[in-house]
PDB file of N, CA and C in Angstrom:
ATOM      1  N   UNK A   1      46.843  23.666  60.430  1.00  0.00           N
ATOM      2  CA  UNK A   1      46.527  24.315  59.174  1.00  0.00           C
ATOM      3  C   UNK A   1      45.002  24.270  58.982  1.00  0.00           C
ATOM      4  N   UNK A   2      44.465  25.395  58.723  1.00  0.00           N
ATOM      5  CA  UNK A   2      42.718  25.334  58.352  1.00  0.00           C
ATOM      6  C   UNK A   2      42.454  24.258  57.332  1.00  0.00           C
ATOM      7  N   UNK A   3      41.739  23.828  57.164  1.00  0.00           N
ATOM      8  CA  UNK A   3      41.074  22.750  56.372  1.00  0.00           C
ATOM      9  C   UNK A   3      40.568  23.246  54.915  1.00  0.00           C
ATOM     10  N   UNK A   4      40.183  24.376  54.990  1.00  0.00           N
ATOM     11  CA  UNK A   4      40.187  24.564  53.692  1.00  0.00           C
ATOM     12  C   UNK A   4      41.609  25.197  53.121  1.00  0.00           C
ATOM     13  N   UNK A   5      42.383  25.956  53.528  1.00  0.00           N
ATOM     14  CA  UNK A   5      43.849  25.807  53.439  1.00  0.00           C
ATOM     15  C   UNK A   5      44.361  24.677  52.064  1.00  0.00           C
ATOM     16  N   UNK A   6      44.165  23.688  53.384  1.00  0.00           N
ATOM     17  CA  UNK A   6      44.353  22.205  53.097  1.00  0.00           C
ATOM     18  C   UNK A   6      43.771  21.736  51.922  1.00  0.00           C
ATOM     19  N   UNK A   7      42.506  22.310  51.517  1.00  0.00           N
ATOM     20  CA  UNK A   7      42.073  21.654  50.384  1.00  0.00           C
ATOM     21  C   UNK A   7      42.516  22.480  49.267  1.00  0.00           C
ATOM     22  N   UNK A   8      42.741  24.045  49.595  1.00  0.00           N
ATOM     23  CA  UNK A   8      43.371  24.664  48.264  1.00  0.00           C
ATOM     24  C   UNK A   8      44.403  23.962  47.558  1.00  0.00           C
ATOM     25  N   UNK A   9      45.254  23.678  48.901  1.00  0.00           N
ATOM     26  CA  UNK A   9      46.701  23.297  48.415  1.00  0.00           C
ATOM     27  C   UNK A   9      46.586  21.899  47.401  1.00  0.00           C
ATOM     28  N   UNK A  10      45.705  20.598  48.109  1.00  0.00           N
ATOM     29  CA  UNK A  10      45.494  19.773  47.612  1.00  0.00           C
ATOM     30  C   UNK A  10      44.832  19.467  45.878  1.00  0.00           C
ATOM     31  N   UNK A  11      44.082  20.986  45.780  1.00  0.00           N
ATOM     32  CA  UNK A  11      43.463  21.024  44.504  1.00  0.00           C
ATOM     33  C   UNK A  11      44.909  21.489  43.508  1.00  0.00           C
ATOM     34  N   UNK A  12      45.892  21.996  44.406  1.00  0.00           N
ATOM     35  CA  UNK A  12      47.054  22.574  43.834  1.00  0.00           C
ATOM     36  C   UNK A  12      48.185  21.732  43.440  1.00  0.00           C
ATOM     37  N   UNK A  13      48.114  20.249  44.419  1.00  0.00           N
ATOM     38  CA  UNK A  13      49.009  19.482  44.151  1.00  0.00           C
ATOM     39  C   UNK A  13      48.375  18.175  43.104  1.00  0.00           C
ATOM     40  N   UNK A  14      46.585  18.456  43.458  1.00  0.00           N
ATOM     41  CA  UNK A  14      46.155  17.299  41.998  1.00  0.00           C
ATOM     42  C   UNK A  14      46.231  18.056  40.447  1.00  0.00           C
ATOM     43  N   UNK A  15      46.439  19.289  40.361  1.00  0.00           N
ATOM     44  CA  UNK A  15      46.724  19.935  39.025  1.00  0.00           C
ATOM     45  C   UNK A  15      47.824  19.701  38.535  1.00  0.00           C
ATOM     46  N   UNK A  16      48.967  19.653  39.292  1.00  0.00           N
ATOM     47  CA  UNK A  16      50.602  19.306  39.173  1.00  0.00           C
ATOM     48  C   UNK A  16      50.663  18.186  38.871  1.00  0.00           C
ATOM     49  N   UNK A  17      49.823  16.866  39.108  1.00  0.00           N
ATOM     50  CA  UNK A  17      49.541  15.324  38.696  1.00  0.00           C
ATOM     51  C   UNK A  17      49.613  15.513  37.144  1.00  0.00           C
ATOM     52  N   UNK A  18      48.586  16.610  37.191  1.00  0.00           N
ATOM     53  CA  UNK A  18      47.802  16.689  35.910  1.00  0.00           C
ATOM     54  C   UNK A  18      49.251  16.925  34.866  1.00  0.00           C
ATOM     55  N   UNK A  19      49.913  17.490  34.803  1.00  0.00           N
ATOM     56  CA  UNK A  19      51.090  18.274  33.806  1.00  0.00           C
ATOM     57  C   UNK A  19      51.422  17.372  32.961  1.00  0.00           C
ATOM     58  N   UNK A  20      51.463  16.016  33.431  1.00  0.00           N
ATOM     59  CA  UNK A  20      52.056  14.646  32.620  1.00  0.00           C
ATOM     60  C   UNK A  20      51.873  14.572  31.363  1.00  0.00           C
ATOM     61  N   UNK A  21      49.773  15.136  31.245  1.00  0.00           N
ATOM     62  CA  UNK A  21      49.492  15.296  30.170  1.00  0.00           C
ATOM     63  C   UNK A  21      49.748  15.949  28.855  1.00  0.00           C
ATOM     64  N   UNK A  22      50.207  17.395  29.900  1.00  0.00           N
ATOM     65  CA  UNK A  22      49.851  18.169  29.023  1.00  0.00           C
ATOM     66  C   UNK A  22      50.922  18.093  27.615  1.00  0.00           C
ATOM     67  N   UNK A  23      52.658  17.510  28.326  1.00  0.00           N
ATOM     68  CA  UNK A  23      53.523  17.846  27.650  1.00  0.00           C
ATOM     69  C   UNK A  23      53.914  16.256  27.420  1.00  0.00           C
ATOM     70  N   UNK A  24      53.410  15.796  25.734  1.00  0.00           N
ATOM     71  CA  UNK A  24      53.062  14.397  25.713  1.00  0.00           C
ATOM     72  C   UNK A  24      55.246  14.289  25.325  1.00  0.00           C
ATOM     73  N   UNK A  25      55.329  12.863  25.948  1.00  0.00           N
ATOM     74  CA  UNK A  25      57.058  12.412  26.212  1.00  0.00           C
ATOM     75  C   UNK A  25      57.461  12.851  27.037  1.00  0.00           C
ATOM     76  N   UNK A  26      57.284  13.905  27.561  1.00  0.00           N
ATOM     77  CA  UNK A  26      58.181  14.605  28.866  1.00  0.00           C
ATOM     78  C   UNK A  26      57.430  14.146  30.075  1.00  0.00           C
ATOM     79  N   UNK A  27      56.087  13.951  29.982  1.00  0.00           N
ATOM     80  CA  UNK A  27      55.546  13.508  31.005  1.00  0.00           C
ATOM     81  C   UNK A  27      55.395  12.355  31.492  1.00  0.00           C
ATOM     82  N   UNK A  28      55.775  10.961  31.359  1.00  0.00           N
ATOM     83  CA  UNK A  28      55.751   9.876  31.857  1.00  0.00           C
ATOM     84  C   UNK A  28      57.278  10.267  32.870  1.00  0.00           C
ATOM     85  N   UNK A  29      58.448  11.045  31.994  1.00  0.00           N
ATOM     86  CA  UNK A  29      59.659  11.588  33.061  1.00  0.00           C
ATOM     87  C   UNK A  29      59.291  12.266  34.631  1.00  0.00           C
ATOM     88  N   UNK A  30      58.553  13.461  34.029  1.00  0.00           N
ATOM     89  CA  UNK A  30      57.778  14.198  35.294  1.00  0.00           C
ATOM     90  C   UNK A  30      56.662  12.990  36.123  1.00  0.00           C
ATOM     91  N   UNK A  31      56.387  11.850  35.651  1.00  0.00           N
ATOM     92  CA  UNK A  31      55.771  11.242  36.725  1.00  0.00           C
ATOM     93  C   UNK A  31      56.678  10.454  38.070  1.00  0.00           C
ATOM     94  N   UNK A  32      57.712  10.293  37.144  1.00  0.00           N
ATOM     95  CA  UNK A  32      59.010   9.380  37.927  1.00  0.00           C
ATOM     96  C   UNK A  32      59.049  10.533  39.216  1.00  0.00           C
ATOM     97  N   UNK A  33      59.237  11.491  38.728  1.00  0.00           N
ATOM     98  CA  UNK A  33      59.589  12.578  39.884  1.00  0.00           C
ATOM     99  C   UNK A  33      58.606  12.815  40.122  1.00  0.00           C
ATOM    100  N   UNK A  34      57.484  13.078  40.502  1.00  0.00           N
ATOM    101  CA  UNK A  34      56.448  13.907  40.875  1.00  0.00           C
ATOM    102  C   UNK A  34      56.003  12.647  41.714  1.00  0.00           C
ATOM    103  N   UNK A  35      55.789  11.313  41.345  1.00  0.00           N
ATOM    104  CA  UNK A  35      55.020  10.336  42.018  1.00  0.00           C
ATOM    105  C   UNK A  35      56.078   9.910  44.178  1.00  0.00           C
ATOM    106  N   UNK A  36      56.926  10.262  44.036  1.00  0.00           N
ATOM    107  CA  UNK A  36      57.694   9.850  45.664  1.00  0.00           C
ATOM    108  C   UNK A  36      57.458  11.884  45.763  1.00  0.00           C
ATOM    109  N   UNK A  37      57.432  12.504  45.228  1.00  0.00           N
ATOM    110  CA  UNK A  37      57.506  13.948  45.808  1.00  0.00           C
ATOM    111  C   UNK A  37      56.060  14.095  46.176  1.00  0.00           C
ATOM    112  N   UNK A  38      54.881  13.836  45.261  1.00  0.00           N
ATOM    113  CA  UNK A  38      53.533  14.004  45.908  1.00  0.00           C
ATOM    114  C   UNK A  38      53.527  12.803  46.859  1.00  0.00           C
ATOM    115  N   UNK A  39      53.662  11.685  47.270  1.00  0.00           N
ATOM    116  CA  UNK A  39      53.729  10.734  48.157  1.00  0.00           C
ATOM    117  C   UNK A  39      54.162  11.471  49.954  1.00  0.00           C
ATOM    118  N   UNK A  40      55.261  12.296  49.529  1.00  0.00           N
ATOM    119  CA  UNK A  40      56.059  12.771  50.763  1.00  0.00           C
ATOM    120  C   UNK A  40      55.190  13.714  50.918  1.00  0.00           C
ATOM    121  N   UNK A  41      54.366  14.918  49.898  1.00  0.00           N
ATOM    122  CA  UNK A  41      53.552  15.941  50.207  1.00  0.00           C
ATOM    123  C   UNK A  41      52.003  14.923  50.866  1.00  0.00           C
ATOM    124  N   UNK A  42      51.979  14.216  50.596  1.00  0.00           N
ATOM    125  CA  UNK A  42      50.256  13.685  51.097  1.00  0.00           C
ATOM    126  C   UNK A  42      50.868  13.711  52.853  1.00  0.00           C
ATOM    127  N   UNK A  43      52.208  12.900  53.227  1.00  0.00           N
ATOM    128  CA  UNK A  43      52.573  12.309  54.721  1.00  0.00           C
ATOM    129  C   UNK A  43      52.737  13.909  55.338  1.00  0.00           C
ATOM    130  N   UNK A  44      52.914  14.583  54.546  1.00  0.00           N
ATOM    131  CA  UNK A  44      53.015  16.129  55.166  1.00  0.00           C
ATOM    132  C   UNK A  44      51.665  16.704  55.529  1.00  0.00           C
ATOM    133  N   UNK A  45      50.947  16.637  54.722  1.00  0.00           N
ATOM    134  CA  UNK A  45      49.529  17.377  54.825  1.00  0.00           C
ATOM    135  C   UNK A  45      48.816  16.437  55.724  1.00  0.00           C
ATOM    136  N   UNK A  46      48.623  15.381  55.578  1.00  0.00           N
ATOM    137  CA  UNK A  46      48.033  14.202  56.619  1.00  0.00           C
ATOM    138  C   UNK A  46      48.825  13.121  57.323  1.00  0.00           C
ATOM    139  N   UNK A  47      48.690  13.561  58.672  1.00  0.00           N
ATOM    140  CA  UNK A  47      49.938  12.881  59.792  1.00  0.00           C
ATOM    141  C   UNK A  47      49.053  11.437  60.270  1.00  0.00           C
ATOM    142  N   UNK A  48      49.984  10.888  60.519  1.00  0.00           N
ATOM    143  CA  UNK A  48      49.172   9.447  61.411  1.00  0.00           C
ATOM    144  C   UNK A  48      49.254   8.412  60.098  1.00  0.00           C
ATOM    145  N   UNK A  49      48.533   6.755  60.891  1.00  0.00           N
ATOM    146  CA  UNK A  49      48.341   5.993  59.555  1.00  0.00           C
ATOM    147  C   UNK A  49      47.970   6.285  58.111  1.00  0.00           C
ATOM    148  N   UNK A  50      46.464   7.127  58.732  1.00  0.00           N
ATOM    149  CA  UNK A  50      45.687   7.371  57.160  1.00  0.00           C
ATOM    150  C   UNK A  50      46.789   8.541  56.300  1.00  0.00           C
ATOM    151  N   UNK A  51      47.488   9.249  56.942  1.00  0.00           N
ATOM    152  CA  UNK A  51      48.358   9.936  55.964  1.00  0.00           C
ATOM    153  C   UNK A  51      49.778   8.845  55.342  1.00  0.00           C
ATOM    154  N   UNK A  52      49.885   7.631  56.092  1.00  0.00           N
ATOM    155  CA  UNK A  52      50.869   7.187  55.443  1.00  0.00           C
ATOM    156  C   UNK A  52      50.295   6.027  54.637  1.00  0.00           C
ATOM    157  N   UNK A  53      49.077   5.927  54.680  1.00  0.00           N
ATOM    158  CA  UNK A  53      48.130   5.148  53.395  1.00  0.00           C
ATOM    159  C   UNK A  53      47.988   5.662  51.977  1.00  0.00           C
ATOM    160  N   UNK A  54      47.988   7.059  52.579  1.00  0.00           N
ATOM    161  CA  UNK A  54      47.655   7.943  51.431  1.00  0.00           C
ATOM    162  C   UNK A  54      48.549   7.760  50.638  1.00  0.00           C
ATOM    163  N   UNK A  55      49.729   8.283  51.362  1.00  0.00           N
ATOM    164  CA  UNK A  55      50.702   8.441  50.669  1.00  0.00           C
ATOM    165  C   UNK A  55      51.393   7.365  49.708  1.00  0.00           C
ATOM    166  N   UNK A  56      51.024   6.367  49.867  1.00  0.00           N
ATOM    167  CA  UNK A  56      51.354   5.166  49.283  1.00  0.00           C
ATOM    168  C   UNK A  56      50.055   5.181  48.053  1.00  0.00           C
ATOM    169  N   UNK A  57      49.137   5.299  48.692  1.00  0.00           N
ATOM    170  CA  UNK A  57      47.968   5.336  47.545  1.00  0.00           C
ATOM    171  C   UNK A  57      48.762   5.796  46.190  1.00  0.00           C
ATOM    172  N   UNK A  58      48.789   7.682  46.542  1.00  0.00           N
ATOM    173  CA  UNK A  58      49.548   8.584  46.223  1.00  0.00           C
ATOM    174  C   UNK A  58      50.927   8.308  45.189  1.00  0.00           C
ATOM    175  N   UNK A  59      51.507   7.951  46.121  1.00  0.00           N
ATOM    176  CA  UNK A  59      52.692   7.401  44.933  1.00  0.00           C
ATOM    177  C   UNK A  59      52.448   6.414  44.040  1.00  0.00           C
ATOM    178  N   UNK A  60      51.626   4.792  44.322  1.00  0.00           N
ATOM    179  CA  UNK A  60      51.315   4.212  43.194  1.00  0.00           C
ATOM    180  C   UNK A  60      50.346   4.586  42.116  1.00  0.00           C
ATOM    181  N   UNK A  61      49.461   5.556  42.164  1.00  0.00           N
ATOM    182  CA  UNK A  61      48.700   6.489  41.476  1.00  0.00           C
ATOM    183  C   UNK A  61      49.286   7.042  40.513  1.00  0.00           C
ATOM    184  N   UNK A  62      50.425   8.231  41.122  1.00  0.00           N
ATOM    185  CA  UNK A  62      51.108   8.934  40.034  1.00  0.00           C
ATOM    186  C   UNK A  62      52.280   8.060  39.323  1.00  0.00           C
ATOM    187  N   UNK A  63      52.440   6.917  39.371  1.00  0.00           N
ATOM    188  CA  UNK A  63      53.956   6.292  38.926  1.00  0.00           C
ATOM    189  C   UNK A  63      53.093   5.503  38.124  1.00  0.00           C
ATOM    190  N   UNK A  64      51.776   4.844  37.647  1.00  0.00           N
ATOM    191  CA  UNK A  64      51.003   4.002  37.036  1.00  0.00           C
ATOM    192  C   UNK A  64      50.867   5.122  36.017  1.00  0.00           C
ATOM    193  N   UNK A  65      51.278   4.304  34.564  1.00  0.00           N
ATOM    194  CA  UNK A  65      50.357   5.479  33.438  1.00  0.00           C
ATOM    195  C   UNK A  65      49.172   5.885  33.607  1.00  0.00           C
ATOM    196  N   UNK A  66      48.477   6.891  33.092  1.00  0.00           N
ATOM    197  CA  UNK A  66      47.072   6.470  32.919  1.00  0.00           C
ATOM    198  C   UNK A  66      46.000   7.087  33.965  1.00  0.00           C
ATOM    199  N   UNK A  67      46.797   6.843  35.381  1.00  0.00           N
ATOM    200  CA  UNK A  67      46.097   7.533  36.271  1.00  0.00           C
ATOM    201  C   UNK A  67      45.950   8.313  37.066  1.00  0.00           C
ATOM    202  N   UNK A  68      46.830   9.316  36.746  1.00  0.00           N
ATOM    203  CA  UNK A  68      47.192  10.599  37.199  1.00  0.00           C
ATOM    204  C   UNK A  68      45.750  11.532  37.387  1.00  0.00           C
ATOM    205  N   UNK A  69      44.314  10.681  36.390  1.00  0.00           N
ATOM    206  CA  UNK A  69      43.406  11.705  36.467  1.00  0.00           C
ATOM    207  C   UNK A  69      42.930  11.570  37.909  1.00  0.00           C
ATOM    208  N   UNK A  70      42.959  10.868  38.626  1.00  0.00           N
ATOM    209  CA  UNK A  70      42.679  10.672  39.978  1.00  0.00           C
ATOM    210  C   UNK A  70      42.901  11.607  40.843  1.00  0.00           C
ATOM    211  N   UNK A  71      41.717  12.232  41.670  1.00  0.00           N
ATOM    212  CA  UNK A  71      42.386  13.482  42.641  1.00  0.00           C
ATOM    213  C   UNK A  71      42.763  13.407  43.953  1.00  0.00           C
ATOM    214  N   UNK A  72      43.815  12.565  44.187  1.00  0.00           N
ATOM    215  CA  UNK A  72      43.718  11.851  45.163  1.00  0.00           C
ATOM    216  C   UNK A  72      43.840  12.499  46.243  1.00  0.00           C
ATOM    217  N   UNK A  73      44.499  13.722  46.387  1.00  0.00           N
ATOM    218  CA  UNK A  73      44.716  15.024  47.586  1.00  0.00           C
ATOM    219  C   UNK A  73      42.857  15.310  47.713  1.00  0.00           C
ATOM    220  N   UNK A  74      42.678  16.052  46.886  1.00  0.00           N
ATOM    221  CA  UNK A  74      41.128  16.060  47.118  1.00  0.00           C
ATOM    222  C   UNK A  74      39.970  14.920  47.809  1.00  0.00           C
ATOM    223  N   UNK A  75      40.063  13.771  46.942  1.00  0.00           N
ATOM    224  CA  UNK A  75      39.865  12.553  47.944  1.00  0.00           C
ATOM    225  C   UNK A  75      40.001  12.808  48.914  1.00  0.00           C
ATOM    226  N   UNK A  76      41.611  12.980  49.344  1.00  0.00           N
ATOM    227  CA  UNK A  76      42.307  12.587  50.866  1.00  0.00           C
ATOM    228  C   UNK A  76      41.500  13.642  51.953  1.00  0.00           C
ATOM    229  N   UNK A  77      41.159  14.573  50.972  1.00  0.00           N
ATOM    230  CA  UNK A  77      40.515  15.691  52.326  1.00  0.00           C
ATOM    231  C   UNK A  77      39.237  15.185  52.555  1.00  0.00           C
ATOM    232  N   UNK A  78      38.154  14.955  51.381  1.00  0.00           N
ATOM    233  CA  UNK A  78      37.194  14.617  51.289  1.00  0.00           C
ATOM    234  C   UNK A  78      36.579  13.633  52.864  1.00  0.00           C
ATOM    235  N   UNK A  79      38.090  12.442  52.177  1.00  0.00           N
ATOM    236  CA  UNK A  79      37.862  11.457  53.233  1.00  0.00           C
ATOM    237  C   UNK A  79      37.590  12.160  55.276  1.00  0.00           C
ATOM    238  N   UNK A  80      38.769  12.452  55.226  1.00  0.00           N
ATOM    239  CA  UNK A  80      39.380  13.094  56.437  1.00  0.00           C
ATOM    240  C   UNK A  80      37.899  14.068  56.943  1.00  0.00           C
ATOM    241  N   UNK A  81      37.592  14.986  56.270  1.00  0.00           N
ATOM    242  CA  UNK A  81      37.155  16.445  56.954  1.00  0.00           C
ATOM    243  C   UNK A  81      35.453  15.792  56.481  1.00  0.00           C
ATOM    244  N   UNK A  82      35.262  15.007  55.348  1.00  0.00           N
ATOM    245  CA  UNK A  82      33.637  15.286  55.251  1.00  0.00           C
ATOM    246  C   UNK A  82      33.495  13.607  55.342  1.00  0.00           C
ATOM    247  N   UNK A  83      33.763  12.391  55.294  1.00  0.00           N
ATOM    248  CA  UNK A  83      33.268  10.967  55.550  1.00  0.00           C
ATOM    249  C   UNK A  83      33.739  10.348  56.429  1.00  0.00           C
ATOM    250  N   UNK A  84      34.787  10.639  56.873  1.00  0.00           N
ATOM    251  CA  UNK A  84      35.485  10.144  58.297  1.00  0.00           C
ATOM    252  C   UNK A  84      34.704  10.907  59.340  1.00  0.00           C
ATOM    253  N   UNK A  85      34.111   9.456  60.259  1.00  0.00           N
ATOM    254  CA  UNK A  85      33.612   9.873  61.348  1.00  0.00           C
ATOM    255  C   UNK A  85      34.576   9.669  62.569  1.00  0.00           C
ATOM    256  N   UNK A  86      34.771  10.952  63.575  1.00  0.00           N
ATOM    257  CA  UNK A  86      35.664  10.881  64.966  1.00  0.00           C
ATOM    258  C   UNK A  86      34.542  10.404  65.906  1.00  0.00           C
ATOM    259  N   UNK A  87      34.687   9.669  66.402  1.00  0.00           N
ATOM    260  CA  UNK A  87      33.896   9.269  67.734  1.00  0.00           C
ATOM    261  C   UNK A  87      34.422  10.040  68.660  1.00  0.00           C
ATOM    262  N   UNK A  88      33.433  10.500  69.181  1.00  0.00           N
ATOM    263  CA  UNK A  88      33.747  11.366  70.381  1.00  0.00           C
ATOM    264  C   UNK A  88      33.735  10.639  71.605  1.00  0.00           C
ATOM    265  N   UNK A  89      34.447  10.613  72.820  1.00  0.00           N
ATOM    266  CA  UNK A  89      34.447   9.895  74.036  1.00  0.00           C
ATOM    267  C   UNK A  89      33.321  10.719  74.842  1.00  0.00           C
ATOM    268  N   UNK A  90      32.757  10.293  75.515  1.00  0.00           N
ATOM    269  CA  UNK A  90      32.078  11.234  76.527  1.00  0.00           C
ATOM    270  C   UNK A  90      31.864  10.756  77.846  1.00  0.00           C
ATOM    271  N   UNK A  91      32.349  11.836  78.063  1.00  0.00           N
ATOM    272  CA  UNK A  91      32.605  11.571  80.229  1.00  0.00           C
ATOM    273  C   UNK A  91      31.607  10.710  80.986  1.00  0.00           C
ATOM    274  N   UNK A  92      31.452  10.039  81.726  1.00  0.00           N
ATOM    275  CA  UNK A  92      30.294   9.205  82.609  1.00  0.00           C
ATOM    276  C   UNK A  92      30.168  10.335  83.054  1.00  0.00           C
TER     277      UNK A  92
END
């Protein structure tokens, strides 16, 4: 998947965090559900350890009152595509 793709979607799944707010009582409900469903969407979008870190990040994030303002998909790309350095191997 392109990387910026990846970050649309992610700006798409930290707005959906956001909803908790908007609809005050209904939303601590929508966190119950939304917090293991964005958890499973982070292990989808980012494979390997750091996607199953995330994802844990991810779920205790959205299931904690309070801190849903956190963008943690955005983060997650942030991390990945612009502060994570790949070492490159290079041939003798």
């Amino acid at each position: 998947m392109n990387k910026y793709k990846k970050l649309g979607i992610g700006i798409l799944f930290d707005a959906l965090g956001l909803v908790s707010f908007i609809i005050p009582g209904i939303g601590e409900f929508s966190d119950i559900v939304w917090a293991p469903v964005s958890a499973w969407l982070m292990t989808k979008l980012y494979t390997g350890k750091a996607g199953k870190v995330a994802g844990v990040i991810t779920f205790v994030e959205e299931a904690l009152p309070g801190f849903d303002v956190i963008p943690t998909f955005t983060l997650m790309w942030l991390y990945t595509y612009v502060f994570k350095k790949e070492k490159l191997k290079l041939k003798p």
